[in-house]
PDB file of N, CA and C in Angstrom:
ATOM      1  N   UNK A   1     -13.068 -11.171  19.049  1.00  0.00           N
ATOM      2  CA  UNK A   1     -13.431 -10.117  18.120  1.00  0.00           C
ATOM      3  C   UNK A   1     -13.163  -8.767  18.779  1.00  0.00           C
ATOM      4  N   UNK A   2     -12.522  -8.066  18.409  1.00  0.00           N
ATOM      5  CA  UNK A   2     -12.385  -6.292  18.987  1.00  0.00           C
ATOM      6  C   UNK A   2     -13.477  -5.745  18.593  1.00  0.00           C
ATOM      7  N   UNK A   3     -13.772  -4.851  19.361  1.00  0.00           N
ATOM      8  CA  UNK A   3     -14.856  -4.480  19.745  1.00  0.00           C
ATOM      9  C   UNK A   3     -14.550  -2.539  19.996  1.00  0.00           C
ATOM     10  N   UNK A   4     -13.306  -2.028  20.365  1.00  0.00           N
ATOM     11  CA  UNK A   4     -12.843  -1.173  20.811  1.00  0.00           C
ATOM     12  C   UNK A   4     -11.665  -0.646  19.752  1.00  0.00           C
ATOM     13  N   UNK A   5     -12.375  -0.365  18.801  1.00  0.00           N
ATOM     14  CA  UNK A   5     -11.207  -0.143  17.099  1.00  0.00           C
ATOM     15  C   UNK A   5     -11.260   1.645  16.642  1.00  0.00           C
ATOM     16  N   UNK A   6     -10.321   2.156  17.061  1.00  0.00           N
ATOM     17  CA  UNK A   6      -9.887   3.617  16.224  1.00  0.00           C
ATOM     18  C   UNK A   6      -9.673   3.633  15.160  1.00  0.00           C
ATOM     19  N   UNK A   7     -10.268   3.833  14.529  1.00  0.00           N
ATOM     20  CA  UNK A   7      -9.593   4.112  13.108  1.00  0.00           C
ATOM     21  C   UNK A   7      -8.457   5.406  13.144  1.00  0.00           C
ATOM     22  N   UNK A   8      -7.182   5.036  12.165  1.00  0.00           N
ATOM     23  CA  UNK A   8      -6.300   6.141  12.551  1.00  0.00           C
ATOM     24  C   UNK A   8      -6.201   6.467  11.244  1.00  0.00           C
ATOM     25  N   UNK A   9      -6.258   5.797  10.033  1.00  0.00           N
ATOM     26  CA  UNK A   9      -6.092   6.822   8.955  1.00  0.00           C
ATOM     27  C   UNK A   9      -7.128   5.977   7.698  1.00  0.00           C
ATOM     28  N   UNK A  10      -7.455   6.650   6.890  1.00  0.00           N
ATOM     29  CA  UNK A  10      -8.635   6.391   5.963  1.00  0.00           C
ATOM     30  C   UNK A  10      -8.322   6.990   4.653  1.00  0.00           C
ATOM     31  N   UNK A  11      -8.269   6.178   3.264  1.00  0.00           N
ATOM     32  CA  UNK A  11      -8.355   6.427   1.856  1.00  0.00           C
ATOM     33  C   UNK A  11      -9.525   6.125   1.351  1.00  0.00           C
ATOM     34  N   UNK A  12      -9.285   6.518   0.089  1.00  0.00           N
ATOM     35  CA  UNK A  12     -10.927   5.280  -0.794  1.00  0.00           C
ATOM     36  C   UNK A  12     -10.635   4.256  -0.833  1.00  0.00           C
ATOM     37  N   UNK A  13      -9.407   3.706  -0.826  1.00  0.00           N
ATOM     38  CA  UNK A  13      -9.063   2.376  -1.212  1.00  0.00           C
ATOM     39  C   UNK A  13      -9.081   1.354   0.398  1.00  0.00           C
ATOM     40  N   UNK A  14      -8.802   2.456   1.182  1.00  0.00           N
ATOM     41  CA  UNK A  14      -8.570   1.523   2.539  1.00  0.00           C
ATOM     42  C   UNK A  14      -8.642   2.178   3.796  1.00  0.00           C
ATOM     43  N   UNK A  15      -8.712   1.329   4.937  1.00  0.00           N
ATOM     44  CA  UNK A  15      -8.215   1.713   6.008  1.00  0.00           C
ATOM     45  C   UNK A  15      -7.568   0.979   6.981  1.00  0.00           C
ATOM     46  N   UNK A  16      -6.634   2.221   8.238  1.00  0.00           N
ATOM     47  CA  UNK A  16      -6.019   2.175   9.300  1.00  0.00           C
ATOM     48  C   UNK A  16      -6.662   1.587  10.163  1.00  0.00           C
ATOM     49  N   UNK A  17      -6.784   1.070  11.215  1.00  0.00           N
ATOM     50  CA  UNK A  17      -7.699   1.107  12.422  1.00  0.00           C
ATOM     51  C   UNK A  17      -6.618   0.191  13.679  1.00  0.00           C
ATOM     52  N   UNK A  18      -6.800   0.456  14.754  1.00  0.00           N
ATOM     53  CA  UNK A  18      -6.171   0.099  15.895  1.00  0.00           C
ATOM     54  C   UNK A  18      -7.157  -0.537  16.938  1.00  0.00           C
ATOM     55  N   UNK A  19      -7.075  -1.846  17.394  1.00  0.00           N
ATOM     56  CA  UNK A  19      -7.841  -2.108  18.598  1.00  0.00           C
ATOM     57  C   UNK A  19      -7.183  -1.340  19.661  1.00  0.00           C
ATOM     58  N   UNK A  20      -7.782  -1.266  20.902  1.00  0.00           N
ATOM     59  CA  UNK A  20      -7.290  -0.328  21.967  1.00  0.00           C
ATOM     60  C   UNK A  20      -7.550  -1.596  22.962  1.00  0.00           C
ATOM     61  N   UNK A  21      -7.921  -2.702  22.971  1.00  0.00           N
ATOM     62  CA  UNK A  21      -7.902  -3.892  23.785  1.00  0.00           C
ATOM     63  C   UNK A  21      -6.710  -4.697  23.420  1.00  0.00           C
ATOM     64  N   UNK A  22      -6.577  -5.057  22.095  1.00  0.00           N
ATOM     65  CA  UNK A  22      -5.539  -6.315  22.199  1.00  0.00           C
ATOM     66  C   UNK A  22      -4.403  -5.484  21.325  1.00  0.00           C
ATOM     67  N   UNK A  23      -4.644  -4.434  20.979  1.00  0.00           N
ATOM     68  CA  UNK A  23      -3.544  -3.411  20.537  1.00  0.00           C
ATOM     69  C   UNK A  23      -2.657  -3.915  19.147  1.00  0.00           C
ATOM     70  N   UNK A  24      -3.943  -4.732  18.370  1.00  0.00           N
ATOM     71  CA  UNK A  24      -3.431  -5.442  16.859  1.00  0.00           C
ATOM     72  C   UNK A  24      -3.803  -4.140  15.859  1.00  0.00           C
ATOM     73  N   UNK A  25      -3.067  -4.221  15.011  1.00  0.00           N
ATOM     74  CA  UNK A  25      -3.569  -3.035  13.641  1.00  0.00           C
ATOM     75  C   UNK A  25      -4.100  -3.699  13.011  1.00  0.00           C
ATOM     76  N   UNK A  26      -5.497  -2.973  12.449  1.00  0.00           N
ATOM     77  CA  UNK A  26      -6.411  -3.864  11.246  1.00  0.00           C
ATOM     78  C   UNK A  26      -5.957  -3.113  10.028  1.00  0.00           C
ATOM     79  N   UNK A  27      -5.626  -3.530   8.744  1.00  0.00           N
ATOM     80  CA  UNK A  27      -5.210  -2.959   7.744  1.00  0.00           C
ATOM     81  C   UNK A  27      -6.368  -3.061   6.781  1.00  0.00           C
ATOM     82  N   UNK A  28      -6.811  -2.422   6.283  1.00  0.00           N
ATOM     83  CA  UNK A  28      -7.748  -2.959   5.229  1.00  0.00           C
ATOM     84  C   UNK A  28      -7.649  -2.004   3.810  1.00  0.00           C
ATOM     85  N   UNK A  29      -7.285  -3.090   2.205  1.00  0.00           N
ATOM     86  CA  UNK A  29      -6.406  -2.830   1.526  1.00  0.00           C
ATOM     87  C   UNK A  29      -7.711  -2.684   0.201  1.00  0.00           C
ATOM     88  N   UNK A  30      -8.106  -2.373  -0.114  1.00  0.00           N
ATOM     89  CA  UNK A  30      -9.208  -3.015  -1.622  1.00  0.00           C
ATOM     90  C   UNK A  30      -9.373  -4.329  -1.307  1.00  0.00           C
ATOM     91  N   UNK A  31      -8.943  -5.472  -1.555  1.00  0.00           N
ATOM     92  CA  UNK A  31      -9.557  -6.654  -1.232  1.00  0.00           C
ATOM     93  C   UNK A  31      -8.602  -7.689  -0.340  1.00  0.00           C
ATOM     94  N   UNK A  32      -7.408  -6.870   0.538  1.00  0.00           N
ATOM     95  CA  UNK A  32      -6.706  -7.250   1.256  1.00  0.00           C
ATOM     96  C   UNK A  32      -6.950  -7.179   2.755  1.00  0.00           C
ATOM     97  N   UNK A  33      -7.145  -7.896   3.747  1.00  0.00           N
ATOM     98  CA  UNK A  33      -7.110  -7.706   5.067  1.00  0.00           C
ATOM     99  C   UNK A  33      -5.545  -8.145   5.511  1.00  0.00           C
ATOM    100  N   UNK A  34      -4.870  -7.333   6.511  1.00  0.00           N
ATOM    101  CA  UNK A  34      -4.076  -7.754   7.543  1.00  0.00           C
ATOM    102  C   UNK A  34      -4.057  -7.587   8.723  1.00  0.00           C
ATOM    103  N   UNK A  35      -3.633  -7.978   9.842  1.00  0.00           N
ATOM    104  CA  UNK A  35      -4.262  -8.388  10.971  1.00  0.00           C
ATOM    105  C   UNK A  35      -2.333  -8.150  11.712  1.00  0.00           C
ATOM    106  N   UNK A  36      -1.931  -6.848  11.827  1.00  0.00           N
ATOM    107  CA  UNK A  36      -0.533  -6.859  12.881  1.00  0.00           C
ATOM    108  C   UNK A  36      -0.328  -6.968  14.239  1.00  0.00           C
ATOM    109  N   UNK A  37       0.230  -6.907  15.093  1.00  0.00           N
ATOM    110  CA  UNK A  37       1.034  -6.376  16.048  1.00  0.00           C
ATOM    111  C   UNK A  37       1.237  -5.471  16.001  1.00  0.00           C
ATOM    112  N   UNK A  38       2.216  -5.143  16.913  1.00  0.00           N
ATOM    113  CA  UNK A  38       2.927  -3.843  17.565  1.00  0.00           C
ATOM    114  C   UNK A  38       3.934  -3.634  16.149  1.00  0.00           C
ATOM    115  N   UNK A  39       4.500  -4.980  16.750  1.00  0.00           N
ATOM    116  CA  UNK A  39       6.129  -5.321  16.452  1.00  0.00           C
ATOM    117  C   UNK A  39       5.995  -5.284  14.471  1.00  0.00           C
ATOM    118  N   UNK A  40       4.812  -6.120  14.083  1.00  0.00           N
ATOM    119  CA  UNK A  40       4.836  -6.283  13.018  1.00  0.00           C
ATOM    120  C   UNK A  40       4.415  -5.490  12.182  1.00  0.00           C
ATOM    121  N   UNK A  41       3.667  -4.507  12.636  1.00  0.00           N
ATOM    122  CA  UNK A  41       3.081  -3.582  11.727  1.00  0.00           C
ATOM    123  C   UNK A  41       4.177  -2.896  12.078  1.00  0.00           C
ATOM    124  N   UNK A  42       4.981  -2.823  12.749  1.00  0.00           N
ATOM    125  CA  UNK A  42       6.420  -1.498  12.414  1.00  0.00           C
ATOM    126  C   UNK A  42       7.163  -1.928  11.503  1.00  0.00           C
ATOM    127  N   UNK A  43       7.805  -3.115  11.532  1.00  0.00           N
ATOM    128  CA  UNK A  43       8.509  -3.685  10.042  1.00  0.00           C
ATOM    129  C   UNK A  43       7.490  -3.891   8.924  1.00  0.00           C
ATOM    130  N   UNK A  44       6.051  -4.035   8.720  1.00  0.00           N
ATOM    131  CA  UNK A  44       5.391  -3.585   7.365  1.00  0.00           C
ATOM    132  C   UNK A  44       5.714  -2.222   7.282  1.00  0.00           C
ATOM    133  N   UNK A  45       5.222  -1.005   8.191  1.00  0.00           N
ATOM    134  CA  UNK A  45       5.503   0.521   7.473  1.00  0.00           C
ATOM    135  C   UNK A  45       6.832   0.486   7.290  1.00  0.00           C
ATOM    136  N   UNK A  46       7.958  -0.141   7.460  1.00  0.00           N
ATOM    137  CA  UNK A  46       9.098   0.317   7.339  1.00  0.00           C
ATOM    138  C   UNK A  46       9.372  -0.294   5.925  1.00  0.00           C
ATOM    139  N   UNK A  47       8.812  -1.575   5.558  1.00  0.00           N
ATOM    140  CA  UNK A  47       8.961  -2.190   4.771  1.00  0.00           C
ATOM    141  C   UNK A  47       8.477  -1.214   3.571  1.00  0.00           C
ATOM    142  N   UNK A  48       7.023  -1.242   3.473  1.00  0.00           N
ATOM    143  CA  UNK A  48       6.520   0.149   2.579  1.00  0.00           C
ATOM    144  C   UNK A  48       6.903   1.117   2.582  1.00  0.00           C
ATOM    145  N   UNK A  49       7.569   2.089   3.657  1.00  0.00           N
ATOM    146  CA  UNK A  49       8.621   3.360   3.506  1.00  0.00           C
ATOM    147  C   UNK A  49       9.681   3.385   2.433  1.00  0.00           C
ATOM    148  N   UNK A  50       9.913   2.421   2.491  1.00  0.00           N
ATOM    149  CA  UNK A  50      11.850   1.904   2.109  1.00  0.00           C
ATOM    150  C   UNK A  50      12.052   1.617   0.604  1.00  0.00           C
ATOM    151  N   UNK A  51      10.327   0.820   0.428  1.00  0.00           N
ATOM    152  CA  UNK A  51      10.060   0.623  -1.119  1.00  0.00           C
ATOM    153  C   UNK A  51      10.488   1.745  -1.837  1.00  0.00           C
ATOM    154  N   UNK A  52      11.205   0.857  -3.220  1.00  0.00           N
ATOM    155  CA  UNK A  52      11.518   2.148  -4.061  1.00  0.00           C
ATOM    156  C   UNK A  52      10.723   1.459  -4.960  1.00  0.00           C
ATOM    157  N   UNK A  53       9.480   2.527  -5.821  1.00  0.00           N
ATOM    158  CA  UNK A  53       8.751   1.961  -6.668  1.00  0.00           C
ATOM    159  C   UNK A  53       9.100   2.289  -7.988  1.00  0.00           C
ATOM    160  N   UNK A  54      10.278   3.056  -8.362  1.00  0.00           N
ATOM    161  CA  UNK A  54      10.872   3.138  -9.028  1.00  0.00           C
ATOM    162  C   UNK A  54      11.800   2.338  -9.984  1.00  0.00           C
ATOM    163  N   UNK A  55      12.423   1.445  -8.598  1.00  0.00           N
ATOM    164  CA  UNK A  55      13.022   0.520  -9.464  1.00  0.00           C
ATOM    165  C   UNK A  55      12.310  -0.490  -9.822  1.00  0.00           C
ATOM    166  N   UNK A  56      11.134  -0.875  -9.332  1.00  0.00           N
ATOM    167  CA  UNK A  56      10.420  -2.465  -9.950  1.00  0.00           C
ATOM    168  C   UNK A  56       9.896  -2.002 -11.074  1.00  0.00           C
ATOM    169  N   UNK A  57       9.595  -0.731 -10.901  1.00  0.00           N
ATOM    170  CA  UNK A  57       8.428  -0.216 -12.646  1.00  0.00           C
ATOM    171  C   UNK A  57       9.794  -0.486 -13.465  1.00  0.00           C
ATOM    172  N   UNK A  58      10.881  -0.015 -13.193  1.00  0.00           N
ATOM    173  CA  UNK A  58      12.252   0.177 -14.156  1.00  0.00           C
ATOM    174  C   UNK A  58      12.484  -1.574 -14.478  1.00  0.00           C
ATOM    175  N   UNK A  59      12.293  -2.332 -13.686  1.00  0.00           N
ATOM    176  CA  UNK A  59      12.694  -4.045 -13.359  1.00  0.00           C
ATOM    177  C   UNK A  59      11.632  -5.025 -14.234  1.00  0.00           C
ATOM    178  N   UNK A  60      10.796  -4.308 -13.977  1.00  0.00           N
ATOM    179  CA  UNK A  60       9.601  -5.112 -14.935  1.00  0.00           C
ATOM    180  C   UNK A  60       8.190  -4.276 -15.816  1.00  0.00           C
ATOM    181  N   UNK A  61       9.612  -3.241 -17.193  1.00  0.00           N
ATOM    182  CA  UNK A  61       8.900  -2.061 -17.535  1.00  0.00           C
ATOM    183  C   UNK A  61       8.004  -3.551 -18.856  1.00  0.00           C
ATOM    184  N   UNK A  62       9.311  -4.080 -19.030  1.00  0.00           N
ATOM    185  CA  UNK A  62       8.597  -5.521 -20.374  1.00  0.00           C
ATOM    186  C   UNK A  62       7.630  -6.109 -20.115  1.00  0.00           C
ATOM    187  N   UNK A  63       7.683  -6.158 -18.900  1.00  0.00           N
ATOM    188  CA  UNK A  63       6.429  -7.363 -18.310  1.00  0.00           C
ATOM    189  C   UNK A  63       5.160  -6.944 -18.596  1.00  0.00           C
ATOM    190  N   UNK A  64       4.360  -7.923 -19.105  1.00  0.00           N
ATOM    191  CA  UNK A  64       2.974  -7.469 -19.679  1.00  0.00           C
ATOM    192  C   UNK A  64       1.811  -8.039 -18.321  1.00  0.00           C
ATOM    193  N   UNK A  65       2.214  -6.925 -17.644  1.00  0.00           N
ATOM    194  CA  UNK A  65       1.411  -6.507 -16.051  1.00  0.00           C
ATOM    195  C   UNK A  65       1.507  -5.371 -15.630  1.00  0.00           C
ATOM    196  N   UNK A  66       0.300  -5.301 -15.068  1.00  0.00           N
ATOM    197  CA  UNK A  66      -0.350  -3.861 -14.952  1.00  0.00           C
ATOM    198  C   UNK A  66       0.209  -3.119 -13.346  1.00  0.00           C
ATOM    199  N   UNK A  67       0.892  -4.504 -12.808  1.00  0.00           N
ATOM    200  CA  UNK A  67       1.377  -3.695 -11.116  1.00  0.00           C
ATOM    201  C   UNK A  67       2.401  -4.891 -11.762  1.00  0.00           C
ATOM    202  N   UNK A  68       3.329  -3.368 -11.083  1.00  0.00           N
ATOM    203  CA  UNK A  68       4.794  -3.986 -11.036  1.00  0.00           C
ATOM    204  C   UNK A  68       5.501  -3.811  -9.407  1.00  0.00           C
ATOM    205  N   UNK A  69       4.686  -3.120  -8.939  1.00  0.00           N
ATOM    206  CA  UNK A  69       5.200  -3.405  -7.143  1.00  0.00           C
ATOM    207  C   UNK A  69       4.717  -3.903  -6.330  1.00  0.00           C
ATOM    208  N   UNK A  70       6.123  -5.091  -5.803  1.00  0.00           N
ATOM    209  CA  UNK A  70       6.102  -6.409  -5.332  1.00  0.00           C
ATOM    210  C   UNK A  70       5.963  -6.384  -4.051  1.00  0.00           C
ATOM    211  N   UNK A  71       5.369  -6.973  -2.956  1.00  0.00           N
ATOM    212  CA  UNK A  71       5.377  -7.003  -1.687  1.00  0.00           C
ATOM    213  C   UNK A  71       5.504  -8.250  -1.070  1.00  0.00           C
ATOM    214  N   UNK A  72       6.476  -8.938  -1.072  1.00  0.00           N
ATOM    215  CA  UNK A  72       6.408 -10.235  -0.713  1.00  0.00           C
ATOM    216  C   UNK A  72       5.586 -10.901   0.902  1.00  0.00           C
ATOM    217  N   UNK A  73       5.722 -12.049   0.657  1.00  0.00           N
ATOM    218  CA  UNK A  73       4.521 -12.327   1.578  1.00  0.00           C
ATOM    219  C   UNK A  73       5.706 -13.697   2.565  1.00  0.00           C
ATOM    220  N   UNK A  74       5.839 -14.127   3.562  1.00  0.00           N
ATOM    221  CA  UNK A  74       6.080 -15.414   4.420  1.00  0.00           C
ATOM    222  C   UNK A  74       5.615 -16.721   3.017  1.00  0.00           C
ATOM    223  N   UNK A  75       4.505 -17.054   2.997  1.00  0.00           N
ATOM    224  CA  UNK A  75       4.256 -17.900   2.212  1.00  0.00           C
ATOM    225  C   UNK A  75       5.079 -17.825   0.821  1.00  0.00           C
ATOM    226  N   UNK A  76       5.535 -18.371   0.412  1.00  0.00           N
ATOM    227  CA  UNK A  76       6.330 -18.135  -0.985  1.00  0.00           C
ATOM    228  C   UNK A  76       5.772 -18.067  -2.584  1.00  0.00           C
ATOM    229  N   UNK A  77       5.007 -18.597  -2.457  1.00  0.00           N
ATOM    230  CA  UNK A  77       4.318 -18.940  -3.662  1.00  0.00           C
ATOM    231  C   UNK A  77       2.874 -17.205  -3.557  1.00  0.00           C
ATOM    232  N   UNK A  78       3.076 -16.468  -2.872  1.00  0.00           N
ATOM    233  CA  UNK A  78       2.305 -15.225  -3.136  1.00  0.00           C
ATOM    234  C   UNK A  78       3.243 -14.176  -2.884  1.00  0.00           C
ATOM    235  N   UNK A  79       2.616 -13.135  -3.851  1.00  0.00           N
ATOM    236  CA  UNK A  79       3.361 -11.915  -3.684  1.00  0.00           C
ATOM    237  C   UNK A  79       2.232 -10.582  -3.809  1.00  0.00           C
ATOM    238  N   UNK A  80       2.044 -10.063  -2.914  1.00  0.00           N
ATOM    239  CA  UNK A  80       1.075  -8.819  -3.149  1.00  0.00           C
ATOM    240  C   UNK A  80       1.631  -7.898  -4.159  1.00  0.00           C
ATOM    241  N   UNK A  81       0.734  -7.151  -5.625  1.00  0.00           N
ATOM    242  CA  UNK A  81       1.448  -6.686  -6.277  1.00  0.00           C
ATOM    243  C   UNK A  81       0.711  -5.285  -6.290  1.00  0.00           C
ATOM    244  N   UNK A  82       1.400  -4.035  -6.632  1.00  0.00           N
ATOM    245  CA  UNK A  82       0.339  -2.791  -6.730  1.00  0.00           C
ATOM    246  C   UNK A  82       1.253  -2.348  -8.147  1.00  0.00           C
ATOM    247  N   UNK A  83       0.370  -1.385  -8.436  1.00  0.00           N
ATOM    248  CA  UNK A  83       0.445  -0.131  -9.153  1.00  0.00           C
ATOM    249  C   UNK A  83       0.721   1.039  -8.277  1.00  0.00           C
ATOM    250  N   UNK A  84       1.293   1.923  -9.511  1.00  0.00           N
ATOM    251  CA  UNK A  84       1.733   3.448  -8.505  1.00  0.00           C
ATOM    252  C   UNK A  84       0.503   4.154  -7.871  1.00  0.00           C
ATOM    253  N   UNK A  85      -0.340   3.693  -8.387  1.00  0.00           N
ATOM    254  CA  UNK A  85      -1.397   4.813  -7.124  1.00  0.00           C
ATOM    255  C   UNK A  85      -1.652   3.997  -6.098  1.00  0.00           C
ATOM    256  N   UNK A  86      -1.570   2.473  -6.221  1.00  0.00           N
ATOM    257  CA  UNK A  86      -2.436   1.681  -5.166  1.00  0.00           C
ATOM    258  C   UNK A  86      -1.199   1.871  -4.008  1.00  0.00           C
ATOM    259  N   UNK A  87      -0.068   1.997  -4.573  1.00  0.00           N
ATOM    260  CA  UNK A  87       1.190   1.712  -3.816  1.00  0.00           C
ATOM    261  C   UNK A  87       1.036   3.062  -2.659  1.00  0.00           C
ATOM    262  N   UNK A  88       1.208   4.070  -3.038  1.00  0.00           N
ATOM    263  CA  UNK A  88       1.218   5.586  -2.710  1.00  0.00           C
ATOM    264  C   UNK A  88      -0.281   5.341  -1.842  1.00  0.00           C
ATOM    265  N   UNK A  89      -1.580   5.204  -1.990  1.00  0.00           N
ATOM    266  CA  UNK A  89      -2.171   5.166  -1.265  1.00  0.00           C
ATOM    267  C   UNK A  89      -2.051   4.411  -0.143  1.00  0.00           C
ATOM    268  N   UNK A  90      -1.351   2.772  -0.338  1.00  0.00           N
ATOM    269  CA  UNK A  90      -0.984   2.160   0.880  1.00  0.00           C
ATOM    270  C   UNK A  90       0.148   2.782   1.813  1.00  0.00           C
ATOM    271  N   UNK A  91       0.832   3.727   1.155  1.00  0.00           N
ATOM    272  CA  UNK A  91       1.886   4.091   1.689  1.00  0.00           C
ATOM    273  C   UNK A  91       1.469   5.363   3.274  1.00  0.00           C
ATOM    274  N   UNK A  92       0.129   6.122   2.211  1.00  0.00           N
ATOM    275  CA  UNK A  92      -0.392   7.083   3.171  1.00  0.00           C
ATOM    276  C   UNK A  92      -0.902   6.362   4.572  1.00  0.00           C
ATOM    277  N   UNK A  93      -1.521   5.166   3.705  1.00  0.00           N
ATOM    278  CA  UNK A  93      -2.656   4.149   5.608  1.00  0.00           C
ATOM    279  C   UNK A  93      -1.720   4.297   6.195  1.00  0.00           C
ATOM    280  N   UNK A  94      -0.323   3.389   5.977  1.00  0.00           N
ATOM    281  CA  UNK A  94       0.071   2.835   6.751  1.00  0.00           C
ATOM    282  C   UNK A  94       1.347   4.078   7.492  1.00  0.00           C
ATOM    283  N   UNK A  95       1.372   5.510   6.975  1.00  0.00           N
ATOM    284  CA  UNK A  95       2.702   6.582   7.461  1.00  0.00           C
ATOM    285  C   UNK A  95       1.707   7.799   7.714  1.00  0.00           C
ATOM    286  N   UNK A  96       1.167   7.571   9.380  1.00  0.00           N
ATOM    287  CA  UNK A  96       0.959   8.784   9.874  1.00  0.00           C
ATOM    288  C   UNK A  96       1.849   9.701  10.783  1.00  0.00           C
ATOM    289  N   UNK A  97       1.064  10.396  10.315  1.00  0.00           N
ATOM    290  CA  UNK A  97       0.466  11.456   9.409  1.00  0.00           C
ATOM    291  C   UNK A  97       1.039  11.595   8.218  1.00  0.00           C
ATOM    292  N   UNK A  98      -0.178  12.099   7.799  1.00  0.00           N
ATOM    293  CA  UNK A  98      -0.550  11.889   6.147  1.00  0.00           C
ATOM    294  C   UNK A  98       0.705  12.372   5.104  1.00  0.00           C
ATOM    295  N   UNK A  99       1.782  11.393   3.848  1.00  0.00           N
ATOM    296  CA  UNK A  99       2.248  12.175   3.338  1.00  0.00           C
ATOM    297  C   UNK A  99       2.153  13.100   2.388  1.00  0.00           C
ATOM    298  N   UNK A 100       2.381  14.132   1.927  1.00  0.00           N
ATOM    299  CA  UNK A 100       2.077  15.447   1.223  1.00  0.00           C
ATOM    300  C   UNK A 100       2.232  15.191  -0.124  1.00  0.00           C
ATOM    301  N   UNK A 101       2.009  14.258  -0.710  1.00  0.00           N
ATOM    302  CA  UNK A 101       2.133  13.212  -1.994  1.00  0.00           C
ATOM    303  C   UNK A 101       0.927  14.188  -2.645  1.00  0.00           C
ATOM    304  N   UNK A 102      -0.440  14.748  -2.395  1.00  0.00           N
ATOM    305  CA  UNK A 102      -0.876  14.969  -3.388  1.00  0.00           C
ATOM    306  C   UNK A 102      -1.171  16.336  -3.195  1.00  0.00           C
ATOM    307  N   UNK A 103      -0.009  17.202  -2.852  1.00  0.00           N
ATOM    308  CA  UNK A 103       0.215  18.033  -3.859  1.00  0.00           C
ATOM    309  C   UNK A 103       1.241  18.923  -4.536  1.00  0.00           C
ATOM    310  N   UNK A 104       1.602  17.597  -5.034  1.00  0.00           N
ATOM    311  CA  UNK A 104       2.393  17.690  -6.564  1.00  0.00           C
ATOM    312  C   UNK A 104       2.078  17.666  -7.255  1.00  0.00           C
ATOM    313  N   UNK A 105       2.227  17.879  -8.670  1.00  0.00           N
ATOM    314  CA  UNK A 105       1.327  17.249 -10.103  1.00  0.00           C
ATOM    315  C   UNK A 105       1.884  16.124 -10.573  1.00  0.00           C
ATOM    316  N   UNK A 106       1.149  15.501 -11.384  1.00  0.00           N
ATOM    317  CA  UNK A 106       1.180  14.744 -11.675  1.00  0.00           C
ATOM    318  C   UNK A 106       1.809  14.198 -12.907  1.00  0.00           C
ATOM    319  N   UNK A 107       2.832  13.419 -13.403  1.00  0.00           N
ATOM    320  CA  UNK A 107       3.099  12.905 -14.660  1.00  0.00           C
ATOM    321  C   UNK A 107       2.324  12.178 -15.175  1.00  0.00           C
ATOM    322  N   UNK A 108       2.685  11.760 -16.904  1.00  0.00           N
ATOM    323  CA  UNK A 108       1.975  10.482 -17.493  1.00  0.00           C
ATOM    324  C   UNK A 108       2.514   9.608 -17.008  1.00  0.00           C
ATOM    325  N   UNK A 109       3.470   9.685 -16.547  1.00  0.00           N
ATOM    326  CA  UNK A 109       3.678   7.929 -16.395  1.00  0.00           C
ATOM    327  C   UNK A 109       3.069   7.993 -14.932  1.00  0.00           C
ATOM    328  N   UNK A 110       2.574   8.668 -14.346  1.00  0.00           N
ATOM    329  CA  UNK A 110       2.240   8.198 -12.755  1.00  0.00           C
ATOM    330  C   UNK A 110       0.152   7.653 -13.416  1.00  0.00           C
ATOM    331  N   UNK A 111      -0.148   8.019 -15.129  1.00  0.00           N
ATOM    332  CA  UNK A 111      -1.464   7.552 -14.920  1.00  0.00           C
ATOM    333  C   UNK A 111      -1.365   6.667 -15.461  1.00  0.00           C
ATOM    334  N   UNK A 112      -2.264   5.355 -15.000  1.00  0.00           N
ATOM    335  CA  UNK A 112      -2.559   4.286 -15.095  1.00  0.00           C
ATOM    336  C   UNK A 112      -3.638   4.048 -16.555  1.00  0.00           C
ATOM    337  N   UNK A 113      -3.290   4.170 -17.450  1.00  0.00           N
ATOM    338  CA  UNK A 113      -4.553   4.768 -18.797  1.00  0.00           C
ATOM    339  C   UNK A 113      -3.340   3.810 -19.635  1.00  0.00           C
ATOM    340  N   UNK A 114      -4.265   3.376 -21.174  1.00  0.00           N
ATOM    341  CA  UNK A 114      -3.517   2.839 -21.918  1.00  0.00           C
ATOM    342  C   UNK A 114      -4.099   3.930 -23.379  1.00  0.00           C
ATOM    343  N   UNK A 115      -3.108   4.481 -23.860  1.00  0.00           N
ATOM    344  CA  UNK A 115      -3.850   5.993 -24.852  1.00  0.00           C
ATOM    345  C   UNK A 115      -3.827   5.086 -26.140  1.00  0.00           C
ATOM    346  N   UNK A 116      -4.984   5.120 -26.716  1.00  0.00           N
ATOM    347  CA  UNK A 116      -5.214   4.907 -27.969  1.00  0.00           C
ATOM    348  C   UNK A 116      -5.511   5.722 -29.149  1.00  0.00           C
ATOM    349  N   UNK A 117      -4.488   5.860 -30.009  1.00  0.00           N
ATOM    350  CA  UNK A 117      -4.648   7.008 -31.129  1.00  0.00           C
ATOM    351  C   UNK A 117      -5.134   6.329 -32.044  1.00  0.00           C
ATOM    352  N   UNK A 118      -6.676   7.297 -32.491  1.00  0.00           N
ATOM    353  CA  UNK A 118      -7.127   6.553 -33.697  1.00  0.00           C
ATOM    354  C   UNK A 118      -6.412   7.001 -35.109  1.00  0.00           C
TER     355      UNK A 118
END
């Protein structure tokens, strides 16, 4: 068990944290834990950098699901999926220092709302 954990970056949804003994990254996601390396948590941020969340919303605009960005997993039969804010917030844990994502404004399509006209 680590015992000796920095936290390096913090959302509402999650956090960064680093042991300083066995030098693993703790990820912690809304109801996701991951548990990296050195080695491996550099190909996850690179992996999440690289994401274009653009094209999966564009790839699966038909699909009647609420996250359309895919994060595949080793195991085959799972795929971690987000929405544009959950995505963008994982994007901040895991790319320090912090990116300057909020402050821009905001579009409708970046809110997650379903508008009902009576």
């Amino acid at each position: 068990m680590c015992n000796n954990i920095k936290t390096l970056s913090k959302t509402s949804q999650g956090e960064l944290s680093l042991c300083k003994n066995c030098k693993h990254f703790h990820l912690e996601f809304n109801n996701i834990y991951f548990e990296f390396t050195v080695n491996e948590f550099k190909q996850f941020k690179q992996y999440v950098l690289n994401l274009e969340p653009e094209f999966w919303e564009c790839k699966y605009a038909e699909a009647n699901i609420s996250k359309k960005i895919p994060i595949p997993t080793l195991q085959d039969n799972l795929i971690l999926m987000f929405n544009r804010q959950e995505f963008l917030q994982l994007k901040v844990l895991v790319n320090k220092p912090i990116l300057n994502i909020y402050k821009k404004s905001i579009s409708v399509n970046d809110i997650d709302y379903t508008l009902i006209l009576n």
